[in-house]
N, C-alpha and C. Protein backbone atom coordinates (compact mmCIF):
# COMPACT_ATOMS: atom_id res chain seq x y z
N UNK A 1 53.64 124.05 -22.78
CA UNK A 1 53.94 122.62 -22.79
C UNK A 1 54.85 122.30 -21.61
N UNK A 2 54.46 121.17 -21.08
CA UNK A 2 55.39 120.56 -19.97
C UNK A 2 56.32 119.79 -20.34
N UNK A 3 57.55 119.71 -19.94
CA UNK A 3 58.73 118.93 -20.46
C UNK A 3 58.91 118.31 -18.96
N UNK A 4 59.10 116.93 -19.45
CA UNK A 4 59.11 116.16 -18.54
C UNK A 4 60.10 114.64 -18.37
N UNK A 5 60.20 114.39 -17.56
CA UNK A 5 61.31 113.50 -18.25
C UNK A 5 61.06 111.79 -17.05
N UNK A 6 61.76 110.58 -18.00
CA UNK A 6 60.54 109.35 -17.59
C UNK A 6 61.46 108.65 -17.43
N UNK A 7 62.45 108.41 -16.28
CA UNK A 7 63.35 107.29 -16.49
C UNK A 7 63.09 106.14 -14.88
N UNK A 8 64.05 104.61 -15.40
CA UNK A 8 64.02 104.18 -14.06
C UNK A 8 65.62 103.91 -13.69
N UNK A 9 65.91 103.78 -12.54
CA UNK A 9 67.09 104.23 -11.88
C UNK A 9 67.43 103.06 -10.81
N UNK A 10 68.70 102.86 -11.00
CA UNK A 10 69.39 101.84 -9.52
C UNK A 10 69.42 102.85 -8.38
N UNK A 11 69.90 102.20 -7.15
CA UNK A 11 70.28 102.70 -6.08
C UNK A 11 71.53 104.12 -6.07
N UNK A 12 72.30 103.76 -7.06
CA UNK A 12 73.18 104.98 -7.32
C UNK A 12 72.84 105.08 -8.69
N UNK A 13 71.72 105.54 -8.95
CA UNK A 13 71.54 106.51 -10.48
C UNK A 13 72.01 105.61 -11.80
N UNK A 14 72.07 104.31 -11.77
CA UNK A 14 72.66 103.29 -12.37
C UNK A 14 71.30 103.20 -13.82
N UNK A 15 71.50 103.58 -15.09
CA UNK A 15 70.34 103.44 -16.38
C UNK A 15 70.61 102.27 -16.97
N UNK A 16 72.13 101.83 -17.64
CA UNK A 16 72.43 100.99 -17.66
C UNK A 16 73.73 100.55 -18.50
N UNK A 17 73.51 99.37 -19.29
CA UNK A 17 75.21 98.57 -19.20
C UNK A 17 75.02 98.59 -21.27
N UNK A 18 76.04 98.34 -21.66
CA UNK A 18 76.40 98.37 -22.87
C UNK A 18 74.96 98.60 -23.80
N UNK A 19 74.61 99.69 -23.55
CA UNK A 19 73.63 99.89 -24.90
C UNK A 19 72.13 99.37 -24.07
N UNK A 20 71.81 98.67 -23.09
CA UNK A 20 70.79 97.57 -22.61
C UNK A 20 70.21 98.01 -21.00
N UNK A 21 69.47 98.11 -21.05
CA UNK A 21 68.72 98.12 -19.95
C UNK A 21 69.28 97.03 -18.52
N UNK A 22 68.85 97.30 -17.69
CA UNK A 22 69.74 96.78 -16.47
C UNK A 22 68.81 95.64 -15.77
N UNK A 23 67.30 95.58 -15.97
CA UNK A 23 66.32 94.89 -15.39
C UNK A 23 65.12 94.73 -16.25
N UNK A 24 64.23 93.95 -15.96
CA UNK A 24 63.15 94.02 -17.13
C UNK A 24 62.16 93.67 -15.71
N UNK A 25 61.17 94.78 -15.51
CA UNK A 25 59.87 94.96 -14.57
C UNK A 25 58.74 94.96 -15.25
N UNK A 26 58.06 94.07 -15.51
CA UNK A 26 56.78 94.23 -16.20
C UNK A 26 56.11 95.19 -15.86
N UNK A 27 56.11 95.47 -14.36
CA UNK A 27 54.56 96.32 -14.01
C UNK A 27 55.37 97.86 -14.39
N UNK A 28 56.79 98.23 -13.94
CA UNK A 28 57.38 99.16 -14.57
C UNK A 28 57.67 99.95 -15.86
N UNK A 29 57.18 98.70 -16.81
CA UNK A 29 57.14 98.89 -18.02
C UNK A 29 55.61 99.41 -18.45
N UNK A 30 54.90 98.31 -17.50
CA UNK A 30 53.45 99.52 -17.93
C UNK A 30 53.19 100.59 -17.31
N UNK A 31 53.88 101.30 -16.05
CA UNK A 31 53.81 102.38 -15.91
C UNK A 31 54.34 103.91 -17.09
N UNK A 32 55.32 102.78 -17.71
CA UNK A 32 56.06 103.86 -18.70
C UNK A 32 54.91 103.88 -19.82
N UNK A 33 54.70 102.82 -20.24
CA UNK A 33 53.34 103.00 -21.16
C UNK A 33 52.25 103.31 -20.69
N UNK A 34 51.54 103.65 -19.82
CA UNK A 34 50.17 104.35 -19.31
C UNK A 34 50.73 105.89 -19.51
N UNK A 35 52.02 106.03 -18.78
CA UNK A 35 52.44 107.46 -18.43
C UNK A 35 52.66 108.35 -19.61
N UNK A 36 53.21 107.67 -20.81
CA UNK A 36 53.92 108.31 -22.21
C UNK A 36 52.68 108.14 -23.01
N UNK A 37 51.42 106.84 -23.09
CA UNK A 37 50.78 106.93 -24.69
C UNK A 37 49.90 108.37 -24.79
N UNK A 38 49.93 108.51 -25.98
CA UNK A 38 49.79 109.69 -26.41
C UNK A 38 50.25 110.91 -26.18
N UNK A 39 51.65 110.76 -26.19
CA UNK A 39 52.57 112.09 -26.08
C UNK A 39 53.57 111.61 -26.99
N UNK A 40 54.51 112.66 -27.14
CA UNK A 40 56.10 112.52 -27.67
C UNK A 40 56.97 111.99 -26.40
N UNK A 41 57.87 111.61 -27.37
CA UNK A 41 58.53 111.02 -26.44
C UNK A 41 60.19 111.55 -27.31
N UNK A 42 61.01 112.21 -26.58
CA UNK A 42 62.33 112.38 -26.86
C UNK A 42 63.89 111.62 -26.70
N UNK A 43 64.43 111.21 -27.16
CA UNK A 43 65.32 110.22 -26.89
C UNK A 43 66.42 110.22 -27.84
N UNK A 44 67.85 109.76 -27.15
CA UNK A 44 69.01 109.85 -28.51
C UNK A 44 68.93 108.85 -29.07
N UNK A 45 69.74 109.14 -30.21
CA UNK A 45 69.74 107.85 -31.17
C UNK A 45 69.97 106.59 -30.57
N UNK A 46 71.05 106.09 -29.85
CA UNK A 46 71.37 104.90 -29.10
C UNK A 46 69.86 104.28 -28.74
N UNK A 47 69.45 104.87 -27.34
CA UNK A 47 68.10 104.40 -26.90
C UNK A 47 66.97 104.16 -27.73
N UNK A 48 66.77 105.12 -29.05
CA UNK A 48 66.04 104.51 -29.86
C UNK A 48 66.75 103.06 -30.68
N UNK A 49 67.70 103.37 -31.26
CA UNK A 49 68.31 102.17 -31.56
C UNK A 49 68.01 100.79 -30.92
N UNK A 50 68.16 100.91 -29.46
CA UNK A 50 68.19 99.94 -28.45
C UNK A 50 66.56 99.42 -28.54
N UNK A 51 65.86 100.04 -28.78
CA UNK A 51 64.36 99.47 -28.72
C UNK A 51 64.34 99.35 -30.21
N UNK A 52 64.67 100.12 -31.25
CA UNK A 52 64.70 99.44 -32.64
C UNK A 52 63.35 99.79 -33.31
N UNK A 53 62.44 100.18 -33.16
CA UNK A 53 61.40 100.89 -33.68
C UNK A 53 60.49 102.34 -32.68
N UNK A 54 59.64 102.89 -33.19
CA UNK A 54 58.46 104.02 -32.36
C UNK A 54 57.74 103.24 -31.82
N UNK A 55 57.81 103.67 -30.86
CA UNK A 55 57.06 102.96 -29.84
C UNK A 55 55.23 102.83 -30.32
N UNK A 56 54.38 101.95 -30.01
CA UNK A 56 52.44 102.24 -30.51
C UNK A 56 52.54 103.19 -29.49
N UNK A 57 51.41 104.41 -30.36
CA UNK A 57 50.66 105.48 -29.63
C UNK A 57 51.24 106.81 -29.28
N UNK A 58 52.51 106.51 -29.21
CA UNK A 58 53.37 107.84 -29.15
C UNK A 58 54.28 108.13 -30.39
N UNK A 59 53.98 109.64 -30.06
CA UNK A 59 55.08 110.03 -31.30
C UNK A 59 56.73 110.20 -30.72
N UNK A 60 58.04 109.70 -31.89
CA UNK A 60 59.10 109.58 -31.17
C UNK A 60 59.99 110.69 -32.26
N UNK A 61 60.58 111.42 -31.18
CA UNK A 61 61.69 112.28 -31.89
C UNK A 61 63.14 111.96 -31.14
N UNK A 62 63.90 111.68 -32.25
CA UNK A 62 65.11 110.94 -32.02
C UNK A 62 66.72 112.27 -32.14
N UNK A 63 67.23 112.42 -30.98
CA UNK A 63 68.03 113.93 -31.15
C UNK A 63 69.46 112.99 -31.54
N UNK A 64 70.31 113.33 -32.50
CA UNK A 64 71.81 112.72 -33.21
C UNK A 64 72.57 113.80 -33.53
N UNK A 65 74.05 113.61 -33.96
CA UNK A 65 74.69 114.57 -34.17
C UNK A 65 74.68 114.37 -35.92
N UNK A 66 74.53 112.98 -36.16
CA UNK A 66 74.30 112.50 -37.59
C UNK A 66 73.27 113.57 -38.41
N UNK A 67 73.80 113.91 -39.35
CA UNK A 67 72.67 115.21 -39.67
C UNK A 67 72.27 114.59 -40.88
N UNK A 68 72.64 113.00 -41.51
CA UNK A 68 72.04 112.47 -42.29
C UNK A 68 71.05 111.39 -41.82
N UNK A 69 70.76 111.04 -40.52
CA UNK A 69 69.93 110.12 -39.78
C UNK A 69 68.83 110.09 -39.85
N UNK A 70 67.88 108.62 -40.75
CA UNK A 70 66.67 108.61 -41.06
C UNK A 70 66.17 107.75 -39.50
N UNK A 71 65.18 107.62 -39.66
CA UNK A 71 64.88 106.30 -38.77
C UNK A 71 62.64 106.41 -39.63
N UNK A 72 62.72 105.36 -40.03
CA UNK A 72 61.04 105.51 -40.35
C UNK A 72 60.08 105.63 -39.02
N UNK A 73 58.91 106.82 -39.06
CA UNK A 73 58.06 106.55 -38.32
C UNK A 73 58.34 107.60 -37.34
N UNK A 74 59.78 108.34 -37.24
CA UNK A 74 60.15 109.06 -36.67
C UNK A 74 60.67 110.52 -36.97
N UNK A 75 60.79 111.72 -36.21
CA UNK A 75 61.28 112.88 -36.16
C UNK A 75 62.87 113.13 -36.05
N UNK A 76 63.63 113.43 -36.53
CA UNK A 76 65.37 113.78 -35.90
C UNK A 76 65.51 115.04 -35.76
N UNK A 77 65.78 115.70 -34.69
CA UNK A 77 66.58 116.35 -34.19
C UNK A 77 67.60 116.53 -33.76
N UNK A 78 68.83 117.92 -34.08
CA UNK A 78 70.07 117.87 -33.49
C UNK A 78 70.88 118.29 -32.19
N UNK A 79 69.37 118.60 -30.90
CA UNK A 79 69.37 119.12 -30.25
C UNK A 79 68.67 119.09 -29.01
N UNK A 80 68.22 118.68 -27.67
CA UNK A 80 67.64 119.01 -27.35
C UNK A 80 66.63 120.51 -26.95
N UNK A 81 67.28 121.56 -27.47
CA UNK A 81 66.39 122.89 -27.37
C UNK A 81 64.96 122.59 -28.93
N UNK A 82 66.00 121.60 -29.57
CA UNK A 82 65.14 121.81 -31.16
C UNK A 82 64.36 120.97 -30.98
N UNK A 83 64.36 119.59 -30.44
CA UNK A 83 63.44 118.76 -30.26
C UNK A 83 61.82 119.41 -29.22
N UNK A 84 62.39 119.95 -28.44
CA UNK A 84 61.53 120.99 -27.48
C UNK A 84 60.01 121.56 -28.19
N UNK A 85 61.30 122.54 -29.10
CA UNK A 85 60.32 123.58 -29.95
C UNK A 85 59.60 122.31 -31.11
N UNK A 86 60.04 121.47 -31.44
CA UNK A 86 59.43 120.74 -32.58
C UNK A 86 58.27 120.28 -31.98
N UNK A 87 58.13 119.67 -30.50
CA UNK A 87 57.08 119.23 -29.97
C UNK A 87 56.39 120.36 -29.76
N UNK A 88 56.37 121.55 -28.99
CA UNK A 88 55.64 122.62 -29.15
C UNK A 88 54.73 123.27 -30.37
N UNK A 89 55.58 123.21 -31.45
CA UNK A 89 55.21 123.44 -32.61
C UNK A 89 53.96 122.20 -32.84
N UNK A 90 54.11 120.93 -32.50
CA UNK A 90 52.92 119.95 -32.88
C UNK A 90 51.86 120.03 -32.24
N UNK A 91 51.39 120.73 -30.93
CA UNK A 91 50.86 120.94 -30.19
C UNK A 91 50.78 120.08 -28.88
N UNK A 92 52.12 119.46 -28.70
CA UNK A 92 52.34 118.26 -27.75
C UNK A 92 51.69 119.18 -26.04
N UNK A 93 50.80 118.51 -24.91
CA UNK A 93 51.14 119.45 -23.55
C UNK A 93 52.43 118.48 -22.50
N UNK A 94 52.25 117.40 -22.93
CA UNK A 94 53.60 117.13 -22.45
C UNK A 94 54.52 116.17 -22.73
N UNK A 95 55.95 116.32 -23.14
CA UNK A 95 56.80 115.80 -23.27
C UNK A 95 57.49 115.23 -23.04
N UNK A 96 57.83 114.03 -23.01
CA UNK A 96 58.91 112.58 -22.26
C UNK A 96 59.94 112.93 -22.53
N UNK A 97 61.36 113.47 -22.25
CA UNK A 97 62.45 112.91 -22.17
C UNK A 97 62.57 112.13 -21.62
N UNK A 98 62.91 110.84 -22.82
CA UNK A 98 63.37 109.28 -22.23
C UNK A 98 64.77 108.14 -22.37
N UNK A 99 65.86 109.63 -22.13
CA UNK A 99 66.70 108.70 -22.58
C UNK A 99 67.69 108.99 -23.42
N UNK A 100 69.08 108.44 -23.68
CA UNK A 100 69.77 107.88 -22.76
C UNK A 100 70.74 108.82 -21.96
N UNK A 101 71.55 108.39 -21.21
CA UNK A 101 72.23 109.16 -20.37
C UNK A 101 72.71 110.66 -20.79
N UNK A 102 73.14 110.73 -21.86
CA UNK A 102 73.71 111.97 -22.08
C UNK A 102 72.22 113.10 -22.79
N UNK A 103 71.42 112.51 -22.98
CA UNK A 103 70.32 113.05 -23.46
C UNK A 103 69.60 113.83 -21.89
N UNK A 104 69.55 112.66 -21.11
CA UNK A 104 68.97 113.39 -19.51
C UNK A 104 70.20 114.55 -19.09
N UNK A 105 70.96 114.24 -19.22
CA UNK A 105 72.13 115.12 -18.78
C UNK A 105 71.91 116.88 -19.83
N UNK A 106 71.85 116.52 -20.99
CA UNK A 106 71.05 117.82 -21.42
C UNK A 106 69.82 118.23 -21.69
N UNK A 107 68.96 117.47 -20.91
CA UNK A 107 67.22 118.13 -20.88
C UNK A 107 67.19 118.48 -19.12
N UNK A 108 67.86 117.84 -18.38
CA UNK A 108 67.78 118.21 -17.23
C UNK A 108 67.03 119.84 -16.59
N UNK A 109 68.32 120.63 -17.33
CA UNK A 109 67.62 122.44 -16.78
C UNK A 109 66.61 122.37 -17.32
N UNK A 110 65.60 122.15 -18.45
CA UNK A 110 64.41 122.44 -18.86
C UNK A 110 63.38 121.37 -18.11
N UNK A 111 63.54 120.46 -17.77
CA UNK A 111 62.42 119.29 -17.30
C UNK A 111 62.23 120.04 -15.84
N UNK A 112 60.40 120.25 -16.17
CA UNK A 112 59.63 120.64 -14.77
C UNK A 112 59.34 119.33 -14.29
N UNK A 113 59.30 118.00 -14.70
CA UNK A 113 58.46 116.97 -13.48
C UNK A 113 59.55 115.78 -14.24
N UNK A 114 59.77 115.28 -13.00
CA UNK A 114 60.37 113.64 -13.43
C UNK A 114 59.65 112.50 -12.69
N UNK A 115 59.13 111.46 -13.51
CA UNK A 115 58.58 110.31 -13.30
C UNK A 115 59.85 109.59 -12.83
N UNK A 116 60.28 109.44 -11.51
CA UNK A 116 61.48 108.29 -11.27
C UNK A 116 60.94 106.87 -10.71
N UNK A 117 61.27 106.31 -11.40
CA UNK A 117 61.40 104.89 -10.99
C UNK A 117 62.47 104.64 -10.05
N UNK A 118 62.56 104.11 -9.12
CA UNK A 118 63.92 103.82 -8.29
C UNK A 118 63.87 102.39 -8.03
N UNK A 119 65.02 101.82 -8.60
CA UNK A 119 64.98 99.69 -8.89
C UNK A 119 65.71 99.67 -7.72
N UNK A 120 65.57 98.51 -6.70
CA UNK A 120 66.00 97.85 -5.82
C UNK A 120 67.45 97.21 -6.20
N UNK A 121 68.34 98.15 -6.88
CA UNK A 121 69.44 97.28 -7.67
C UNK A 121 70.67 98.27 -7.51
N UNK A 122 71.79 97.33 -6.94
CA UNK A 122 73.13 97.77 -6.52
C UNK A 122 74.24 97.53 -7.54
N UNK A 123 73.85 96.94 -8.77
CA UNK A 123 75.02 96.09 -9.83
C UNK A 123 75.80 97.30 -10.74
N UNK A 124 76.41 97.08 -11.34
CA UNK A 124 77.45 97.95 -12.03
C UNK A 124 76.90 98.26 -13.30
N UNK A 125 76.70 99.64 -14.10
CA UNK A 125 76.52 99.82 -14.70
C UNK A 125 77.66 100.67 -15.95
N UNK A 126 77.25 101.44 -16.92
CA UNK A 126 77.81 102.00 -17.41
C UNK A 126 77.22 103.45 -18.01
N UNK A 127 75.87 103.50 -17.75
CA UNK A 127 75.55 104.75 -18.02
C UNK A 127 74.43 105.07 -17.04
N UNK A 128 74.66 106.37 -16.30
CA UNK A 128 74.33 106.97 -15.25
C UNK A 128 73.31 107.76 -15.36
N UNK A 129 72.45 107.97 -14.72
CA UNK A 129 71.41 109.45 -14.54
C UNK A 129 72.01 110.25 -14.03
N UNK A 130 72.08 112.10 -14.23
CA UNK A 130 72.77 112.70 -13.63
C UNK A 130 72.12 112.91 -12.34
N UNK A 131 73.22 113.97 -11.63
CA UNK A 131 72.51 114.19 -10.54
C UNK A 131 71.58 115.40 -10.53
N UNK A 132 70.44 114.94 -10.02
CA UNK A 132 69.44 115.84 -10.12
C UNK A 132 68.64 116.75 -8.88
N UNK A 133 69.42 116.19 -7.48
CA UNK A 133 69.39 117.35 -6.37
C UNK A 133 69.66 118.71 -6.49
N UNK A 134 70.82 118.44 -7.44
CA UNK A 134 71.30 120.17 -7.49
C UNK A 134 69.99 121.03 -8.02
N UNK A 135 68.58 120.92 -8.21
CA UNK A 135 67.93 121.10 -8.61
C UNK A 135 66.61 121.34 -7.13
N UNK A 136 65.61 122.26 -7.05
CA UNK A 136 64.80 122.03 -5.76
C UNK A 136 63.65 121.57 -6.56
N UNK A 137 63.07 119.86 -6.09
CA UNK A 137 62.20 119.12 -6.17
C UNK A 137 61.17 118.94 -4.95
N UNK A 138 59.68 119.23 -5.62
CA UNK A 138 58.73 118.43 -4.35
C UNK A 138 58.41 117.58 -5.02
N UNK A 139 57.90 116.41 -4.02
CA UNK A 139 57.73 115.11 -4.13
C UNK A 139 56.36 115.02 -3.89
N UNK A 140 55.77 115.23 -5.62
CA UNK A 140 54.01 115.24 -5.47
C UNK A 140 53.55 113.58 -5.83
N UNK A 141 54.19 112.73 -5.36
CA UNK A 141 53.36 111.03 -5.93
C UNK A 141 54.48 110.33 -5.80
N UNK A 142 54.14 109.11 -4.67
CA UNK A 142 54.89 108.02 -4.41
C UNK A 142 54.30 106.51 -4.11
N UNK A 143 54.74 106.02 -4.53
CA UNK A 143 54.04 104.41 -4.90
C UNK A 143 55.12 103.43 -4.73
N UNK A 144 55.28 102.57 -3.76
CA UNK A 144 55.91 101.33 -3.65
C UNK A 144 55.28 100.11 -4.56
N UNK A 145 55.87 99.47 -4.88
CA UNK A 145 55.79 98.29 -5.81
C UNK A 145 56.69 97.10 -5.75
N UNK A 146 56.20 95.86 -5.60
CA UNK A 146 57.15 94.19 -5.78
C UNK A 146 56.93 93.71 -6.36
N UNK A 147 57.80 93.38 -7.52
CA UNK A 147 57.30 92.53 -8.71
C UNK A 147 58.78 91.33 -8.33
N UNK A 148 59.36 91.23 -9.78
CA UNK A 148 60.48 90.29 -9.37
C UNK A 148 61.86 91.34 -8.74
N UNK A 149 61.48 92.61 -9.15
CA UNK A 149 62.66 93.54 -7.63
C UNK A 149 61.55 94.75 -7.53
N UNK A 150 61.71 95.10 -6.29
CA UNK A 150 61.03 96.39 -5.53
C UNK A 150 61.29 97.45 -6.64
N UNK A 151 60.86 98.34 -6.25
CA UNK A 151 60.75 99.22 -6.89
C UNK A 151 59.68 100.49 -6.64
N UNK A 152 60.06 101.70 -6.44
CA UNK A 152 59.48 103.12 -5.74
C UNK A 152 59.22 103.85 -7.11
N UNK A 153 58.12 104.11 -7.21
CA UNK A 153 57.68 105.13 -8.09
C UNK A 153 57.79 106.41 -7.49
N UNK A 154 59.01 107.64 -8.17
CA UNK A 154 58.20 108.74 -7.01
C UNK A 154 58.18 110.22 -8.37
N UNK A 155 57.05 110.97 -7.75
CA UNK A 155 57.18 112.19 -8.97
C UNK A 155 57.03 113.41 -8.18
N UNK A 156 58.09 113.74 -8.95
CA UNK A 156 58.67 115.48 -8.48
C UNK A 156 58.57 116.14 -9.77
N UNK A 157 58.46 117.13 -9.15
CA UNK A 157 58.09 118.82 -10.13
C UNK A 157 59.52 119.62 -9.31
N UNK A 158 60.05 120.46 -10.63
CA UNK A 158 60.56 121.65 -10.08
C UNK A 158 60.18 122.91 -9.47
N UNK A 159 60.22 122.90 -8.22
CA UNK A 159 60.21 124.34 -7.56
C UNK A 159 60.89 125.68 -8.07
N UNK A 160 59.74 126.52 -8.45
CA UNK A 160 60.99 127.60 -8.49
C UNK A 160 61.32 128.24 -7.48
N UNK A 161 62.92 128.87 -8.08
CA UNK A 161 63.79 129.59 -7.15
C UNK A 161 63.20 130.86 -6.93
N UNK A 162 63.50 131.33 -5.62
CA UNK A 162 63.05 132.96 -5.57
C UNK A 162 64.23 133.61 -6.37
N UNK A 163 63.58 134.77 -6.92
CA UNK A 163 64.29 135.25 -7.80
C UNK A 163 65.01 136.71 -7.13
């Protein structure tokens, strides 16, 4: 299974501001839905919260520290390693990590390909994408886009290191 991870991003790694998304891109939004239906999709509680139901067509596993956390329609996990194996176990081939900041910050070492969105947007946020250079990426798919802000689609896979 491929673990993969689906976010869109400001100019400095900017996800976004109190709980909320930073921009609303229509055509960006259907890239996330062409790219995710029919897969899992992984995400912390907050970001699911923030959208408030499972998304149509995909299955959603929600990682919390709450070890009493229902959510209908959905999977909980307390972990990203556990959410991993749970999708493996379903027979998922590839997996969205989507979210939110501290969730990318621990799927990072495992995600072979990231779908980045990059928004034409300089404004202040409060929750960050980490940095993900420290990492060696090729850049297999890039797509410019103008809707009501620009916006660069680009997708990288991890290189491996010589060992």
């Amino acid at each position: 299974m491929k673990v993969s991870m689906i976010v869109a991003i400001g100019k400095q790694r900017q996800i976004g501001a109190d709980n909320k998304m930073l921009w609303r891109i229509s055509d960006e939004f259907q890239h996330f839905k062409k790219t995710t239906m029919g897969h899992t999709l992984l995400m912390g509680r907050k970001s699911f919260e923030s959208i408030g139901k499972p998304l149509p067509g995909r299955n959603t596993i929600i990682i919390t520290r709450d070890e009493n956390y229902r959510a209908d329609g959905c999977e909980v996990v307390h972990s990203v390693e556990e959410g991993i194996e749970l999708a493996k176990k379903k027979g998922e081939d590839e997996l969205f990590i989507s979210g939110g900041g501290q969730i990318y910050e621990l799927g990072l070492p495992y995600t072979e390909k990231l779908y980045l969105s990059i928004v034409d947007f300089n404004g202040d946020a409060d929750i960050y994408f980490p940095e993900y250079k420290q990492y060696d990426w090729k850049l297999t798919h890039k797509e410019d886009h103008v809707s009501n802000l620009a916006w660069e689609l680009q997708v990288l896979e991890k290189e491996a290191r010589p060992v």
